[in-house]
Protein backbone atom coordinates (compact mmCIF):
# COMPACT_ATOMS: atom_id res chain seq x y z
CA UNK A 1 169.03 -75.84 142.25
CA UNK A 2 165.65 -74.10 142.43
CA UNK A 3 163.49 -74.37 139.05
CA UNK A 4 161.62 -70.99 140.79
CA UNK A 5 162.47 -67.90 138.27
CA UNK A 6 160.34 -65.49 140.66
CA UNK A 7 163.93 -65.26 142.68
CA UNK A 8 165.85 -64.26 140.01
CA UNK A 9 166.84 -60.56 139.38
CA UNK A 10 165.35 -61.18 135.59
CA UNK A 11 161.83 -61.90 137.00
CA UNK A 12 158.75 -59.79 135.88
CA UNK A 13 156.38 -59.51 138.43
CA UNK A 14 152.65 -60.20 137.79
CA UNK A 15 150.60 -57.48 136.42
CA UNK A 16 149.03 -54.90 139.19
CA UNK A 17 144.90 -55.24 139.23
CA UNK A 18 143.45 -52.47 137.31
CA UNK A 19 141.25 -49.90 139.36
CA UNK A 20 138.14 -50.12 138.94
CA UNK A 21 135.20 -47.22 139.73
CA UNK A 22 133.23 -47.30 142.57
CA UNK A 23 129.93 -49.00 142.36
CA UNK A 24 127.15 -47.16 143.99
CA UNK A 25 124.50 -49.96 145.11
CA UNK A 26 121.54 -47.79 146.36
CA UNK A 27 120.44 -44.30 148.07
CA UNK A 28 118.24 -43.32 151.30
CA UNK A 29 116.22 -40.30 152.53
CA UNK A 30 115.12 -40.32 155.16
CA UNK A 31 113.94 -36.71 156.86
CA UNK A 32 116.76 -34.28 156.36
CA UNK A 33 119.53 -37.20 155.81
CA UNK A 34 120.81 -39.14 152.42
CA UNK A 35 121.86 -42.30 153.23
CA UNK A 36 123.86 -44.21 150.35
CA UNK A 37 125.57 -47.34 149.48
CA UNK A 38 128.65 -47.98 147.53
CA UNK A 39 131.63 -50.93 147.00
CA UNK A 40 134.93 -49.61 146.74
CA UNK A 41 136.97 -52.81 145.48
CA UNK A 42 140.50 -53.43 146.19
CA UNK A 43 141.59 -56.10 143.85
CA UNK A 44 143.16 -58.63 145.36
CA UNK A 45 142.27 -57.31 149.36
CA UNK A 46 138.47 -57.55 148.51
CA UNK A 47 135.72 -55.27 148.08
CA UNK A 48 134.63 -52.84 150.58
CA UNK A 49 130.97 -51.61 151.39
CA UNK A 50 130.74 -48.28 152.59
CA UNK A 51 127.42 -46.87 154.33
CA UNK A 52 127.41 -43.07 154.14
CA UNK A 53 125.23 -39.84 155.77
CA UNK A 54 125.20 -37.23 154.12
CA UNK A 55 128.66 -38.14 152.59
CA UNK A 56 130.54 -39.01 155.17
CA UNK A 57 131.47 -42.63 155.78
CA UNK A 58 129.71 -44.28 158.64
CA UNK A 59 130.13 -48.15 158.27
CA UNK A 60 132.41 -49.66 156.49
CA UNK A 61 133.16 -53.59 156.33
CA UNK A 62 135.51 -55.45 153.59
CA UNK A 63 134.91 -58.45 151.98
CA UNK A 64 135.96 -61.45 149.85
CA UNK A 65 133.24 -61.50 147.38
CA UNK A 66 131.19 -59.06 146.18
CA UNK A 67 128.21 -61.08 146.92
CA UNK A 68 128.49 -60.69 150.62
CA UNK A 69 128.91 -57.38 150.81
CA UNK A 70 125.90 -56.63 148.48
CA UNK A 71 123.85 -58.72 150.84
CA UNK A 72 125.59 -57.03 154.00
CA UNK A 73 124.48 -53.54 152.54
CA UNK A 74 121.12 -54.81 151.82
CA UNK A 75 120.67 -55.75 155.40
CA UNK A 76 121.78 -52.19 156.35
CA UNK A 77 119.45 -50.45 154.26
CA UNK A 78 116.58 -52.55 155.73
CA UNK A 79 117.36 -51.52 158.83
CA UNK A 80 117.70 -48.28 157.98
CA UNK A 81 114.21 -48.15 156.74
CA UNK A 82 112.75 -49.89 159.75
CA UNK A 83 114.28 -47.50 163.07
CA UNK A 84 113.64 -44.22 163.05
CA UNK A 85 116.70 -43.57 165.41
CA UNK A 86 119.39 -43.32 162.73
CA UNK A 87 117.13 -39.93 161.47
């Protein structure tokens, strides 16, 4: 016999994550385009950083921690504000 409940018809399943708002981490303009940051999280799948122009989503990378992707859009703002090609 199998001391595992989660099999049985009478199991209650954990409790879904809770949604949580979007964090916006930081804004860029730079000549006639906004650049902006935000993480998206996904509870249990990660968080997401998004990298947008002028709204639309141009980069977007998921990961485990929230840490890394604050650093990864840190990174991306840097070298947003160093080439002039992304104008």
């Amino acid at each position: 016999m199998n001391d595992d409940d989660s099999l049985l018809w009478t199991h209650k399943p954990a409790p879904r994550c809770r949604p949580r708002p979007d964090d916006p981490l930081w804004s860029l303009q730079k000549g006639d385009v906004t650049w902006t940051a935000k993480l998206r999280y996904h509870g249990e799948y990660g968080v997401e950083a998004e990298i947008r122009r002028d709204g639309a989503v141009t980069i977007a990378r998921t990961f485990v921690l929230r840490d890394l992707a604050v650093g990864w859009a840190k990174k991306e703002r840097d070298r947003l504000e160093r080439d002039d090609s992304f104008l």
